[in-house]
Protein backbone atom coordinates (compact mmCIF):
# COMPACT_ATOMS: atom_id res chain seq x y z
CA UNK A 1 -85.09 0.52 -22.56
CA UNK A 2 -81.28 0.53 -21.40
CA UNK A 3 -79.83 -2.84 -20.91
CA UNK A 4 -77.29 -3.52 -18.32
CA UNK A 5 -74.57 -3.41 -20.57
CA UNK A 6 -75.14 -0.15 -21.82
CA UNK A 7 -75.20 1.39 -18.42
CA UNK A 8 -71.70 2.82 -17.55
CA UNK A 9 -69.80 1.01 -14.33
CA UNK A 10 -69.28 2.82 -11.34
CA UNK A 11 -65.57 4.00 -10.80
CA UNK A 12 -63.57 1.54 -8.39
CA UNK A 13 -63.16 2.57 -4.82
CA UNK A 14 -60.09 4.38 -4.47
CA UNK A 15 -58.44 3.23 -1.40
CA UNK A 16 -57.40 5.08 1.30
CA UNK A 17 -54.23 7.19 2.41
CA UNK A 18 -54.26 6.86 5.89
CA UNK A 19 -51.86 3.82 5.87
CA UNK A 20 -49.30 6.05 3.79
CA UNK A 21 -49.46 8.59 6.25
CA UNK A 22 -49.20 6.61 9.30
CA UNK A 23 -46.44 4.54 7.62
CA UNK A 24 -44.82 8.34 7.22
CA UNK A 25 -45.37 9.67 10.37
CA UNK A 26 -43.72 6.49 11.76
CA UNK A 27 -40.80 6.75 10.30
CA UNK A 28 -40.51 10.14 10.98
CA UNK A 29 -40.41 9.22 14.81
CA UNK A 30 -38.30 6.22 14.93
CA UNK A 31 -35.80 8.17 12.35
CA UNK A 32 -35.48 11.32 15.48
CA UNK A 33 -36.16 8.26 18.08
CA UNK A 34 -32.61 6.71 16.60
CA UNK A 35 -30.95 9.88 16.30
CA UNK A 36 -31.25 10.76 19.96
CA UNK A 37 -30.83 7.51 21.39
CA UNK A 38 -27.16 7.31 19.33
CA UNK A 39 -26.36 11.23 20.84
CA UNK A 40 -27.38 10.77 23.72
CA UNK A 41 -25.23 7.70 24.23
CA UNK A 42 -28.02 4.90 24.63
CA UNK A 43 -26.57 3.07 21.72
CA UNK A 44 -23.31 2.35 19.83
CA UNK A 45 -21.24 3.00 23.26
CA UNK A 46 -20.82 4.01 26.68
CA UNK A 47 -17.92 6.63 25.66
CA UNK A 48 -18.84 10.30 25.63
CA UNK A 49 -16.92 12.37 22.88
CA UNK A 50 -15.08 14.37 26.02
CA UNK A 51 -14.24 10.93 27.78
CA UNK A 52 -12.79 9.51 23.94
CA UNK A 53 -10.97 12.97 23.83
CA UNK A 54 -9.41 12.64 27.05
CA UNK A 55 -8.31 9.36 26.60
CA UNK A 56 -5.99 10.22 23.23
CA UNK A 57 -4.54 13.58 24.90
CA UNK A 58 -3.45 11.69 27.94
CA UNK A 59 -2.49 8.45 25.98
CA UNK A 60 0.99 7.98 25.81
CA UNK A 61 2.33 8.41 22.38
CA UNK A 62 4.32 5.73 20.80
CA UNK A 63 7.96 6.94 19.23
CA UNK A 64 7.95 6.17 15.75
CA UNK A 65 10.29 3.11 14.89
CA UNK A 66 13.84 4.37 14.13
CA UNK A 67 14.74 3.82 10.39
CA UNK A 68 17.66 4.74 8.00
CA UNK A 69 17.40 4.94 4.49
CA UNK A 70 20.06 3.60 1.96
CA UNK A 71 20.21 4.91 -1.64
CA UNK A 72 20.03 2.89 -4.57
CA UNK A 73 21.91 4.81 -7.28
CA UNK A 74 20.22 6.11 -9.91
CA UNK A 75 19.53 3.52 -12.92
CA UNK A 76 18.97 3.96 -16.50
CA UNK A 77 17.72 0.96 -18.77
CA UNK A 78 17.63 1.32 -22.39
CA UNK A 79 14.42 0.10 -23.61
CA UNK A 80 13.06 -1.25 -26.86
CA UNK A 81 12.72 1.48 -29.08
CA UNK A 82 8.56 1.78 -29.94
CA UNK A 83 6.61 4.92 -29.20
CA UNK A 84 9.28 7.43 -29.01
CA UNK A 85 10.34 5.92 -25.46
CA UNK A 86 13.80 4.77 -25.02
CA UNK A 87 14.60 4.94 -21.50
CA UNK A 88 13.62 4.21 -18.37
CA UNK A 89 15.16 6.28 -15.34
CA UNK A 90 14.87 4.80 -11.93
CA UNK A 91 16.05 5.58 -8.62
CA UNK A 92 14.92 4.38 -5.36
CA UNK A 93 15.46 4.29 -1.49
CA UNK A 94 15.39 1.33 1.04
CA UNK A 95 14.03 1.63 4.18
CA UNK A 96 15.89 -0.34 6.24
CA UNK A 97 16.37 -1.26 9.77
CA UNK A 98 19.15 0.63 11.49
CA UNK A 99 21.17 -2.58 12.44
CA UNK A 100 21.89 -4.08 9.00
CA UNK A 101 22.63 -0.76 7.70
CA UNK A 102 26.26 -1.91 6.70
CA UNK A 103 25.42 -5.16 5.72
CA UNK A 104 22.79 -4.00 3.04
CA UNK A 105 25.41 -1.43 1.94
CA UNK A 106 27.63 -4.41 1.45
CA UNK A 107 25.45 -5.91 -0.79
CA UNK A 108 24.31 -2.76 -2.36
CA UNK A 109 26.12 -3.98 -5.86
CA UNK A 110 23.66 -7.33 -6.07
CA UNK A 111 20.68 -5.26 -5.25
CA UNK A 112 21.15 -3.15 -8.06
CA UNK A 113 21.87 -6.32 -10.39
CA UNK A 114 18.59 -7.78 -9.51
CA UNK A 115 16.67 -4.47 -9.70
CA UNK A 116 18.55 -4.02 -13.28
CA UNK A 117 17.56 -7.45 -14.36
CA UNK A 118 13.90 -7.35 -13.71
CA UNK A 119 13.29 -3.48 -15.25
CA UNK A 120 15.07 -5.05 -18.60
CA UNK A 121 12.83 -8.06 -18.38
CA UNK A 122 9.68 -6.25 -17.99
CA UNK A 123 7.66 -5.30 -21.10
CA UNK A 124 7.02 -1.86 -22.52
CA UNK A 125 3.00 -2.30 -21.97
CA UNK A 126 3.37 -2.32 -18.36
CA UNK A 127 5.86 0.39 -17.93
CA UNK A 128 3.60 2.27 -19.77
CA UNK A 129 0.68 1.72 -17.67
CA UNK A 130 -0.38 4.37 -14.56
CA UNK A 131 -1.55 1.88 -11.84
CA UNK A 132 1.18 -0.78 -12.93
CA UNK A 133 3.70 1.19 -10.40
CA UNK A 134 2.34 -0.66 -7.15
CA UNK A 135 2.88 -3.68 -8.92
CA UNK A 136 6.42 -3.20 -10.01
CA UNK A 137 7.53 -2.07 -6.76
CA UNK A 138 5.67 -5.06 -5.03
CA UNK A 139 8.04 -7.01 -7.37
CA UNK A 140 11.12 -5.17 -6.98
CA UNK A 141 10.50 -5.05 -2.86
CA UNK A 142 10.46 -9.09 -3.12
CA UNK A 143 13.25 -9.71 -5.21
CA UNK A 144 15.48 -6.70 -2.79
CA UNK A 145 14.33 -8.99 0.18
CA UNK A 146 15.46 -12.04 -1.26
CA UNK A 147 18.65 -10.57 -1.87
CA UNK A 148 19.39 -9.11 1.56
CA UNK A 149 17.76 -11.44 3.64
CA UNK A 150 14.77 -12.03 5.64
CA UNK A 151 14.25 -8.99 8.13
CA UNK A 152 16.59 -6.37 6.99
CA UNK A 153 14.59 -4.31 4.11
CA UNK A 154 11.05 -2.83 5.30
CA UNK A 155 10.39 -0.79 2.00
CA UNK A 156 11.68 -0.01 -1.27
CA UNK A 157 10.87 4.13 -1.85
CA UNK A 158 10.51 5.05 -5.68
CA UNK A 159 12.06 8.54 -5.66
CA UNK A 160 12.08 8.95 -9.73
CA UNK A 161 10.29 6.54 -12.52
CA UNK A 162 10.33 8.22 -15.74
CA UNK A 163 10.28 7.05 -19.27
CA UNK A 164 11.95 8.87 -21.97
């Protein structure tokens, strides 16, 4: 005689797919439902693409803000000599507003004394470095503005930055 242990145990239940497949199949239909309410323009705007369209080729267009540019001449700084690199050549632009044109020509002389000053002081490491560029010229825009005086420099432009 078997005993109840011996006997093997029926296989669990599996549970059913239909949840999966109704979970699908609604997805599905609010994924196209969302799609054509957003192209059809029922959501995210009123604007059709031809009304948008119309609106920037019959916008008027702004002239750009007038500009001159004043060179820096070109520097060369003798650097610490580690790595085969001895120099650094620089040379730069400022952008500056039209009006004060003269008057940062003027003071051309101190602008390249302070620009001079702080590529000596800065260390080899950092020259060195790809992505330290945006942070020298962030300095060296400062320090130019300082110099000339609040309003009168929008941008310094490095044309060359090479070590040799």
């Amino acid at each position: 005689m078997s005993t109840p242990a011996d006997s093997p145990d029926p296989a669990p239940k599996k549970g059913s797919k239909m949840p999966l497949i109704i979970g699908l199949v609604l997805a599905l239909v609010g994924g196209g439902g969302g799609f054509f309410a957003v192209q059809s323009g029922l959501i995210g705007g009123s604007e059709s693409v031809e009304e948008v369209a119309d609106e920037h080729n019959t916008g008027s267009v702004e002239p750009p803000e007038a500009l001159a540019f004043v060179a820096i001449d070109p520097l060369v700084i003798s650097l610490p000599s580690s790595g085969g690199r001895d120099h650094l050549r620089f040379a730069a632009q400022l952008e500056v507003t039209p009006d004060y044109v003269a008057e940062v020509e003027a003071i051309k002389p101190r602008i390249v004394d302070v620009l001079n000053g702080y590529l000596r002081a800065v260390e080899l490491s950092e020259l060195e470095d790809p992505t330290a560029l945006i942070k020298l010229r962030s300095h060296m825009l400062r320090r130019v503005q300082v110099v000339a005086g609040e309003g009168r420099i929008k941008d310094l432009l490095i044309m060359e930055f090479v070590l040799s």
